[in-house]
PDB file of N, CA and C in Angstrom:
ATOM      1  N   UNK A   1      14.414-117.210  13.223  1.00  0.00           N
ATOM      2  CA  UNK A   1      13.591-116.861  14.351  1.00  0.00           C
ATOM      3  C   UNK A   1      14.508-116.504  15.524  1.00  0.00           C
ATOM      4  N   UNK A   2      14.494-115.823  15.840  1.00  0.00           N
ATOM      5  CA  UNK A   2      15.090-114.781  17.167  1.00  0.00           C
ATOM      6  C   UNK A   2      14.652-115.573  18.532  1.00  0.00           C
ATOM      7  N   UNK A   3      15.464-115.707  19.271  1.00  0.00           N
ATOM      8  CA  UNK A   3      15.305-116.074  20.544  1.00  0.00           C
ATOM      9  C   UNK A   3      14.507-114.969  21.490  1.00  0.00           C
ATOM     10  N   UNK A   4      13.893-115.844  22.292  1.00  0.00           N
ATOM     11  CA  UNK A   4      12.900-114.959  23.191  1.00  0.00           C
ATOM     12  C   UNK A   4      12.563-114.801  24.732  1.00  0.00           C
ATOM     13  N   UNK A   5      14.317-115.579  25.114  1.00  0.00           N
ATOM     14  CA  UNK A   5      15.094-114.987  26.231  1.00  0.00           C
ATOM     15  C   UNK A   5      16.104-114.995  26.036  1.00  0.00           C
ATOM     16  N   UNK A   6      17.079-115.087  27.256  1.00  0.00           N
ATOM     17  CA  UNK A   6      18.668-114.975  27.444  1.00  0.00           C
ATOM     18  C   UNK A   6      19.198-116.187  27.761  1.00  0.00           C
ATOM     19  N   UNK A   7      17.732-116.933  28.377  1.00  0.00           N
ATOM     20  CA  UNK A   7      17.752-118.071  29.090  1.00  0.00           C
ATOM     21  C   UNK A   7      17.865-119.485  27.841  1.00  0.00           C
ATOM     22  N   UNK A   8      16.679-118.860  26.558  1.00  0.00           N
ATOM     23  CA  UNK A   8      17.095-120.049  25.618  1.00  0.00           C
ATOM     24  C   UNK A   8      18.119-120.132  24.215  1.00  0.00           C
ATOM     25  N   UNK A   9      18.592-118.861  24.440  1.00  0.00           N
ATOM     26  CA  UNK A   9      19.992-118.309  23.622  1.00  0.00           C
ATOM     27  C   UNK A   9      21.024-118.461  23.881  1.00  0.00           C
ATOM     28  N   UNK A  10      21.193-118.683  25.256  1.00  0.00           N
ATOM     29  CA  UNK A  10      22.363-119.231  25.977  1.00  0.00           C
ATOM     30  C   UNK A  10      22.320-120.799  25.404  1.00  0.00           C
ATOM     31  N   UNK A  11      20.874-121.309  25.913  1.00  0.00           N
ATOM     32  CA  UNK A  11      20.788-123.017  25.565  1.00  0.00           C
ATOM     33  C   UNK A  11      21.597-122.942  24.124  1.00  0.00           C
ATOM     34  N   UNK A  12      21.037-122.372  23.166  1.00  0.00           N
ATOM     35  CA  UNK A  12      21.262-122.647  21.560  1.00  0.00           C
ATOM     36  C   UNK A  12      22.890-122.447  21.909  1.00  0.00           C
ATOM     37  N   UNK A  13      23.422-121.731  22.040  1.00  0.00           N
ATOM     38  CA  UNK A  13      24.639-121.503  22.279  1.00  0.00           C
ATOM     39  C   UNK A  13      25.393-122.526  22.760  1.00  0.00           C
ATOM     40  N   UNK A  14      25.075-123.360  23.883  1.00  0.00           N
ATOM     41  CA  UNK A  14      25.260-124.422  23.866  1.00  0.00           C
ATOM     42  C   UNK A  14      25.367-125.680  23.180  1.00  0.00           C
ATOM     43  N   UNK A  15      24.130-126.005  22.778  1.00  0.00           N
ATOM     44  CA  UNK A  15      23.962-127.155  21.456  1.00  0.00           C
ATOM     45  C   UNK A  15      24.317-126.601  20.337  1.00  0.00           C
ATOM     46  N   UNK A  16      24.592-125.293  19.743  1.00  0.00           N
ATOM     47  CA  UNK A  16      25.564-125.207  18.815  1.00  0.00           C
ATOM     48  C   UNK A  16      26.901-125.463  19.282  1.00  0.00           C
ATOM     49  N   UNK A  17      27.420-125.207  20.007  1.00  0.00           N
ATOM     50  CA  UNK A  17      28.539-125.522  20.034  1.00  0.00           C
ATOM     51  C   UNK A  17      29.312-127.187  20.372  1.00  0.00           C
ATOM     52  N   UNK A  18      28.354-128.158  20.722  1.00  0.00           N
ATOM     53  CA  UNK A  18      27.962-129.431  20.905  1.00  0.00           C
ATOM     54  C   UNK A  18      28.213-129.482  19.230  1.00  0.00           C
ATOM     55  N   UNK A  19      27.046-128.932  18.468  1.00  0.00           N
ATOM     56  CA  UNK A  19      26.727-129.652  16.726  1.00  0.00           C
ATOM     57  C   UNK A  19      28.071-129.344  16.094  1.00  0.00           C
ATOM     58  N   UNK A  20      28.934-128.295  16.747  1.00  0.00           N
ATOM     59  CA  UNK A  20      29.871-127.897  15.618  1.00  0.00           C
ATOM     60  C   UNK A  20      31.070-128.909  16.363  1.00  0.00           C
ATOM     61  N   UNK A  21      30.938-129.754  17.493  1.00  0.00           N
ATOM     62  CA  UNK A  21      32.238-130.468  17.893  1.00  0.00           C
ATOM     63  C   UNK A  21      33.021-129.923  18.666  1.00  0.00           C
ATOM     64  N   UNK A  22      32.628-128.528  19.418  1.00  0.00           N
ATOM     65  CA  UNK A  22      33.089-127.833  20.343  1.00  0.00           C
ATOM     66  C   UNK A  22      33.602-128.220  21.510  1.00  0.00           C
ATOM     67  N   UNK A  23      32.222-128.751  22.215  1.00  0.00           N
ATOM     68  CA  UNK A  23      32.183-129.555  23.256  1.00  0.00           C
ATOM     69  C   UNK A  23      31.747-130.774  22.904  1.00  0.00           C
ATOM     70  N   UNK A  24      31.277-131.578  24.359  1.00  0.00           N
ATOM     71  CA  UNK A  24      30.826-132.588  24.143  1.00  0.00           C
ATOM     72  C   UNK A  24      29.112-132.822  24.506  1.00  0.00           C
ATOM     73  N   UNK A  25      28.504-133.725  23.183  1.00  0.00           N
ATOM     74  CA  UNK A  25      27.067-133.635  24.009  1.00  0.00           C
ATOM     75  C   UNK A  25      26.599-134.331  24.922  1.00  0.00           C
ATOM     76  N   UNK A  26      27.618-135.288  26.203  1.00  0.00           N
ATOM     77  CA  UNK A  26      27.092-135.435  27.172  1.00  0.00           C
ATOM     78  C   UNK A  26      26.972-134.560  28.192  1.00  0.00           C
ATOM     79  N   UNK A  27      28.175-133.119  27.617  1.00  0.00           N
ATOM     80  CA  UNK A  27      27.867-132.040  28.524  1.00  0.00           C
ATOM     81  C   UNK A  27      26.757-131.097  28.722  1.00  0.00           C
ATOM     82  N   UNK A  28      25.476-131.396  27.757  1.00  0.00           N
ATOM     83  CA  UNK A  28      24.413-131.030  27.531  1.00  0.00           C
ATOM     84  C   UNK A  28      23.427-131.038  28.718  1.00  0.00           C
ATOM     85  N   UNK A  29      22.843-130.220  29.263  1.00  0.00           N
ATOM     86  CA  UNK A  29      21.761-130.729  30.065  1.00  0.00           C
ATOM     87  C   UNK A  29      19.958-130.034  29.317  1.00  0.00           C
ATOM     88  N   UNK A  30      18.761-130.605  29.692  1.00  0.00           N
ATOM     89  CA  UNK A  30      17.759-129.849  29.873  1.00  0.00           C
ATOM     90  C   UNK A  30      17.679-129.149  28.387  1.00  0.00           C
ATOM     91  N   UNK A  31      17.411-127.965  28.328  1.00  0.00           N
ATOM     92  CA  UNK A  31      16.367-127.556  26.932  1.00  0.00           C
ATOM     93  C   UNK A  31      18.277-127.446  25.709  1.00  0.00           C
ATOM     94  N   UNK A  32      19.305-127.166  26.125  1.00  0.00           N
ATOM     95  CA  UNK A  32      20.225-127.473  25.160  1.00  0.00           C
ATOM     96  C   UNK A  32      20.521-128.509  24.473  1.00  0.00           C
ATOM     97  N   UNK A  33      20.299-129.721  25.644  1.00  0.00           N
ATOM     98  CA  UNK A  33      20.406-131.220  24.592  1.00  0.00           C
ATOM     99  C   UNK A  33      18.867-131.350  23.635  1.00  0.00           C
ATOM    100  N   UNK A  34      17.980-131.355  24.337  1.00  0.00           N
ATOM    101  CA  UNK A  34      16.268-131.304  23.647  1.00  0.00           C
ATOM    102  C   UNK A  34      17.116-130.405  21.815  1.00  0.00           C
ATOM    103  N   UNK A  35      17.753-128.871  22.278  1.00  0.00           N
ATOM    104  CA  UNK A  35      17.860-128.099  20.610  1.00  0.00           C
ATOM    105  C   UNK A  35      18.498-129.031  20.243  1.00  0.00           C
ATOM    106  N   UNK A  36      19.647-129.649  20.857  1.00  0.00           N
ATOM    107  CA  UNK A  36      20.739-129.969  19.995  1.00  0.00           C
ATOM    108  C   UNK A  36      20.167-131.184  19.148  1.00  0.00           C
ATOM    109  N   UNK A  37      19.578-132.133  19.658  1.00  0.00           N
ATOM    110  CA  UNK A  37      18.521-133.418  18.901  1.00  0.00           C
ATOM    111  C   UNK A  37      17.562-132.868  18.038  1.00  0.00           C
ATOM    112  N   UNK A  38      16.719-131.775  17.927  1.00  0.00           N
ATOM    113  CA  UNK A  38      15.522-131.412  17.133  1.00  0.00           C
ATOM    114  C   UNK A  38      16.160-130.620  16.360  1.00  0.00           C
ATOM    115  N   UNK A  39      17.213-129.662  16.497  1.00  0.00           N
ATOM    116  CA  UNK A  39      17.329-128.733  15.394  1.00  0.00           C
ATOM    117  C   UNK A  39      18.871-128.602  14.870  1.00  0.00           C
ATOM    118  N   UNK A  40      18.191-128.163  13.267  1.00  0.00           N
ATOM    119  CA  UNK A  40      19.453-127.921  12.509  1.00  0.00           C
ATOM    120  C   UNK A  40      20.816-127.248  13.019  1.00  0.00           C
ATOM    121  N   UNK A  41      21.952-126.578  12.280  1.00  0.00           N
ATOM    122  CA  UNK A  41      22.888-125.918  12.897  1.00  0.00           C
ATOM    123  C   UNK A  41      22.930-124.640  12.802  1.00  0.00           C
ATOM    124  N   UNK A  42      21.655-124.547  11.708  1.00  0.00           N
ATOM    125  CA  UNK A  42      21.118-123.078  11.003  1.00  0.00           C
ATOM    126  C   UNK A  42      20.096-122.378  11.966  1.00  0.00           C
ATOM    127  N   UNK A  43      19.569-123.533  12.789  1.00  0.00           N
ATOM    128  CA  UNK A  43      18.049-122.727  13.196  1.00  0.00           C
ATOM    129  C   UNK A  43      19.211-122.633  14.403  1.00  0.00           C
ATOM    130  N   UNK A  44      19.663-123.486  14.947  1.00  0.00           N
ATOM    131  CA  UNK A  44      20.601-122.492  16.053  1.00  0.00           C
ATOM    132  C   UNK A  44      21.749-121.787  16.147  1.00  0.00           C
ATOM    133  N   UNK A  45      21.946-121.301  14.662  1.00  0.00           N
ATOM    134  CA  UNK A  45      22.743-120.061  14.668  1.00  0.00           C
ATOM    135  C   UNK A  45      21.756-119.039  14.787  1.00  0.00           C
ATOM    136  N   UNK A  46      20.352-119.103  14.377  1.00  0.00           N
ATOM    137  CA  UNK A  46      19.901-118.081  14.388  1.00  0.00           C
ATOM    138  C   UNK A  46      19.204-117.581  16.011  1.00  0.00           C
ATOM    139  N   UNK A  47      19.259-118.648  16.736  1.00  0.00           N
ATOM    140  CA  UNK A  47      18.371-118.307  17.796  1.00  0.00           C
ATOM    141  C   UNK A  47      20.257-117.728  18.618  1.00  0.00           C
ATOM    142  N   UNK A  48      21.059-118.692  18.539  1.00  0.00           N
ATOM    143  CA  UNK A  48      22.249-118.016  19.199  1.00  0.00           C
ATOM    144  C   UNK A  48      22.816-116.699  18.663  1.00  0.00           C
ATOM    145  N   UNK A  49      22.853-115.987  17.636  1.00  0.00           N
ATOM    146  CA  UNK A  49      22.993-115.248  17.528  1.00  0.00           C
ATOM    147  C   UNK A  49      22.136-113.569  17.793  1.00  0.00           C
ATOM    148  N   UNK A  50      20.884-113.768  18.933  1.00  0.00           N
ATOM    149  CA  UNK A  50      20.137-113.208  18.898  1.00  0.00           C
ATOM    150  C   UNK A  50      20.885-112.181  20.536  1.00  0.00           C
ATOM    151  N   UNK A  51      20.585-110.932  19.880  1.00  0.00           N
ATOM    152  CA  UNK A  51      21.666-109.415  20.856  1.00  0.00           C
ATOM    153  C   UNK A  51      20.727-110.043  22.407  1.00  0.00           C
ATOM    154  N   UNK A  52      21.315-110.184  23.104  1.00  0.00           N
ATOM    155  CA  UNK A  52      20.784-110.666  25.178  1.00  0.00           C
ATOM    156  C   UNK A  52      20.416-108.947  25.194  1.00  0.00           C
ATOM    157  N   UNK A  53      20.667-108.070  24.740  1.00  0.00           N
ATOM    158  CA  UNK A  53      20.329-106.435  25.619  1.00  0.00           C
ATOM    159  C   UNK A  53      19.019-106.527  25.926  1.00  0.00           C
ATOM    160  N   UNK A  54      18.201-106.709  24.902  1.00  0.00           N
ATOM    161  CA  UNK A  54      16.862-106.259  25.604  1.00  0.00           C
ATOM    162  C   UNK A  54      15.468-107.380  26.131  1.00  0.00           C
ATOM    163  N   UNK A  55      16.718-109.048  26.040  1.00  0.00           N
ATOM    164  CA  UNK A  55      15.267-109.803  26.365  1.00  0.00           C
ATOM    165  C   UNK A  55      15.423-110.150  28.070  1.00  0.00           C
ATOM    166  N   UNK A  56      14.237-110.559  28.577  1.00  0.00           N
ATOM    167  CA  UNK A  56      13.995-110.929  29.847  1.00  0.00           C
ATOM    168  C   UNK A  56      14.841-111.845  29.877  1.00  0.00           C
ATOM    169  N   UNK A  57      15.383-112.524  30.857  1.00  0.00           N
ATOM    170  CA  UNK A  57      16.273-113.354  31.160  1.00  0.00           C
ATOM    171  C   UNK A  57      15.529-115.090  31.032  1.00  0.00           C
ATOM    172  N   UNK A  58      13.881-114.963  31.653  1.00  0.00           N
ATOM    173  CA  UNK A  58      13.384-116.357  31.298  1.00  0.00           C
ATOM    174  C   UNK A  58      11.839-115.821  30.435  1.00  0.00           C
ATOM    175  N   UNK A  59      11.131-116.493  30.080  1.00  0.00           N
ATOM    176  CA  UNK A  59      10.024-116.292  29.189  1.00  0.00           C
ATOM    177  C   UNK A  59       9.153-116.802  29.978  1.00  0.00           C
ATOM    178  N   UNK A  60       8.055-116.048  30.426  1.00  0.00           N
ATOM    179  CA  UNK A  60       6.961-116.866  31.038  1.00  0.00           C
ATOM    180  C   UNK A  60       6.135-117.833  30.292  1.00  0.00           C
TER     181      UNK A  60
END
């Protein structure tokens, strides 16, 4: 499933990089720590890997 801003692709981007040991997850804030606890490392490769060109920046 494709991300459906810039705003929560960035997050995934975040808590993936938390799940893979990148960073750390107290550096987590708000909807990145929420992915990083609920979802796999798969469902947020897929939302982080989603092209920023053509989505709105936040999702109403």
């Amino acid at each position: 499933m494709p991300a459906k801003s810039k705003a929560q692709q960035m997050a995934a981007g975040a808590a993936l990089s938390a799940k893979r040991g990148e960073t750390k997850k107290s550096e987590l804030k708000g909807a990145s720590k929420e992915m990083y606890e609920s979802m796999s490392e798969k469902q947020l490769e897929e939302f982080a890997e989603t092209k920023r060109k053509s989505l709105p920046y936040k999702k109403d």
